[in-house]
Protein backbone atom coordinates (compact mmCIF):
# COMPACT_ATOMS: atom_id res chain seq x y z
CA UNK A 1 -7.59 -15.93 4.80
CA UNK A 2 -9.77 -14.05 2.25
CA UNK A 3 -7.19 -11.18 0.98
CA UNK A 4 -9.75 -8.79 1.76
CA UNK A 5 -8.59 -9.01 5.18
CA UNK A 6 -5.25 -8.52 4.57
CA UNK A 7 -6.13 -5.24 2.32
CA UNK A 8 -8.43 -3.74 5.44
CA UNK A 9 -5.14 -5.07 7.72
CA UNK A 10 -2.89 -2.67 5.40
CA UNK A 11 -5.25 -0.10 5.28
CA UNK A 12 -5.30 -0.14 9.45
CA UNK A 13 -1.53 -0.07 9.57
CA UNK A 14 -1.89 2.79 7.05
CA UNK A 15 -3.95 4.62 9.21
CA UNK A 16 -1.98 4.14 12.43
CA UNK A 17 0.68 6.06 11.59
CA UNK A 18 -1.12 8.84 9.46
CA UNK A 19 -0.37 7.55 6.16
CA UNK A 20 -2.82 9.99 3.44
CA UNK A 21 -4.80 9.51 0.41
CA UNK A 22 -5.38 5.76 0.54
CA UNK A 23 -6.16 4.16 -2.97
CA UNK A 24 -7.27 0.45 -2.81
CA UNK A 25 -7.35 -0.42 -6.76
CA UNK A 26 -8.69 -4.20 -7.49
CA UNK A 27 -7.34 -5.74 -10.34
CA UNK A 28 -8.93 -9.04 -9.88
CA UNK A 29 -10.51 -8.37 -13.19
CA UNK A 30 -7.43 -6.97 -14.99
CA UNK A 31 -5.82 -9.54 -17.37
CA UNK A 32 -2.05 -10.17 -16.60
CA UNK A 33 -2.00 -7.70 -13.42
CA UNK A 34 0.30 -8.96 -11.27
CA UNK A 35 -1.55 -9.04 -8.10
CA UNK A 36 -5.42 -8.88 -6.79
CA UNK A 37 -4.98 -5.57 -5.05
CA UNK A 38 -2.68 -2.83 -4.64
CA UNK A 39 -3.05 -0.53 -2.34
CA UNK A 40 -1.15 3.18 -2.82
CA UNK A 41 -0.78 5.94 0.05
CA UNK A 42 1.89 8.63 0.99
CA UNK A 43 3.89 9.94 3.99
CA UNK A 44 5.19 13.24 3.92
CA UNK A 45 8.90 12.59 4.66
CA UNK A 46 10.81 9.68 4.28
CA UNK A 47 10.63 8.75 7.96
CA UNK A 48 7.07 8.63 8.15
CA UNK A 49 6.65 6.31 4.79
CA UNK A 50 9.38 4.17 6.66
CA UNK A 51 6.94 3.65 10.01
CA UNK A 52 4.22 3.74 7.63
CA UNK A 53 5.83 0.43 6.56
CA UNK A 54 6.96 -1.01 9.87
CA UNK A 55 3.45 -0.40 11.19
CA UNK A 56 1.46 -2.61 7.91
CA UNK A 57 4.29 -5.33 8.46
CA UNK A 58 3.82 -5.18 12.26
CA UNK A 59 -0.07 -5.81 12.00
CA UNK A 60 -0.20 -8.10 9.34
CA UNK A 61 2.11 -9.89 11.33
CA UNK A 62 0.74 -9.75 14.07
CA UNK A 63 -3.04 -10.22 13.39
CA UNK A 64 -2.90 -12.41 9.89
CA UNK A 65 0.37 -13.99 10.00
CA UNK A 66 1.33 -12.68 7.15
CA UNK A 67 4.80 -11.25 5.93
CA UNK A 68 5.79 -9.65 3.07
CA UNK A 69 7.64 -11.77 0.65
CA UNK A 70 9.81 -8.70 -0.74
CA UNK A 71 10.44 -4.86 0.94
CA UNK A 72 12.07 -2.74 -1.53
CA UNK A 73 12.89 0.80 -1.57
CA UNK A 74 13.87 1.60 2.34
CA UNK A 75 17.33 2.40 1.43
CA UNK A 76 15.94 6.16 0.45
CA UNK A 77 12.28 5.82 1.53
CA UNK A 78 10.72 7.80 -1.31
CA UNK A 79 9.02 4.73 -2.68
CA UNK A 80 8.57 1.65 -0.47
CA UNK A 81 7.05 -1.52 -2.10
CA UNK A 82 6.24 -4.35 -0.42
CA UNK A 83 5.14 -7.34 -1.68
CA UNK A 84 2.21 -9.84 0.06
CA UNK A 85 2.02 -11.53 -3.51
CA UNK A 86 -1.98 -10.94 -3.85
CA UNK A 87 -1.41 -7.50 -2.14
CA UNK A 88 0.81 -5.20 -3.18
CA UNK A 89 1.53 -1.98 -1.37
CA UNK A 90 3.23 1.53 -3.03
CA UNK A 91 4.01 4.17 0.09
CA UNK A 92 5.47 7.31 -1.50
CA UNK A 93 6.66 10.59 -0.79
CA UNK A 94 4.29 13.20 -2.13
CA UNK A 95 6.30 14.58 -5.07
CA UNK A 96 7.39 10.90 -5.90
CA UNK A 97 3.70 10.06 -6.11
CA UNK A 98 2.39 12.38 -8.47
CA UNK A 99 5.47 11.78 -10.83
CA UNK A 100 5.08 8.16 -10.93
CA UNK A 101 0.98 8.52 -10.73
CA UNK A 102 0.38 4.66 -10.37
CA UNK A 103 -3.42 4.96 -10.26
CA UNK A 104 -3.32 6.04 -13.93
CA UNK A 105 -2.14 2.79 -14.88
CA UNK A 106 -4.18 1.47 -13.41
CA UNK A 107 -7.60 3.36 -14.61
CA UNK A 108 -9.50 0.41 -16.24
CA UNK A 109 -9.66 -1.39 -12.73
CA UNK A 110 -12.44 -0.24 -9.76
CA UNK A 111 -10.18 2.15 -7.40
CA UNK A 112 -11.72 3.03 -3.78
CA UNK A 113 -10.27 5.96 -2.10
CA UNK A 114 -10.57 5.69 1.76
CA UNK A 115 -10.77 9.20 3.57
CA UNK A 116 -8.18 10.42 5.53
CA UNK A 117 -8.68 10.17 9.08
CA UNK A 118 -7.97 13.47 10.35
């Protein structure tokens, strides 16, 4: 399965329950990044980054086969990782976003914002 797939898969679960300001960052041409893609969005309470990440494991699942081979960060739900091992996936809380402001890390590799769906 190309992991483009599985990026547009994460980007659908995303979407489904009204996840915001999608960033798909590619660091297939970043030396020593530790995946191909991440992809970063936020929720705007804990509960919604925690269906946020029910619904990306539920379609990946369910359409690619695919489970994550780590969750971390559901105890609180201000910052959920999860980790596809070519994919990795950031869900925040707003505030915990901007003060952790992966993206900038990340500023040497191509980053495609996806519009939210309204």
């Amino acid at each position: 399965m190309p992991v483009e797939q599985l990026v547009d898969t994460i980007v659908k679960g995303i979407q489904e329950k009204k996840g915001q300001d999608i960033t798909v960052i590619d660091l297939r041409g970043i030396d020593g990044a530790i995946a191909q893609y991440f992809v970063i969005c936020q929720g705007n309470t804990p509960t919604q980054v925690e269906a946020i990440t029910d619904s990306i494991a539920d379609m990946a699942r369910e359409q690619l086969k695919e489970k994550p081979a780590h969750v971390v960060g559901l105890e609180l739900a201000q910052w959920v990782a999860m980790d596809y091992t070519d994919v990795m996936v950031h869900i925040f809380v707003p505030d915990m976003r901007s003060y952790y402001n992966i993206e900038n890390l990340w500023q040497d590799a191509k980053q495609t914002e996806i519009p939210n769906l309204d």
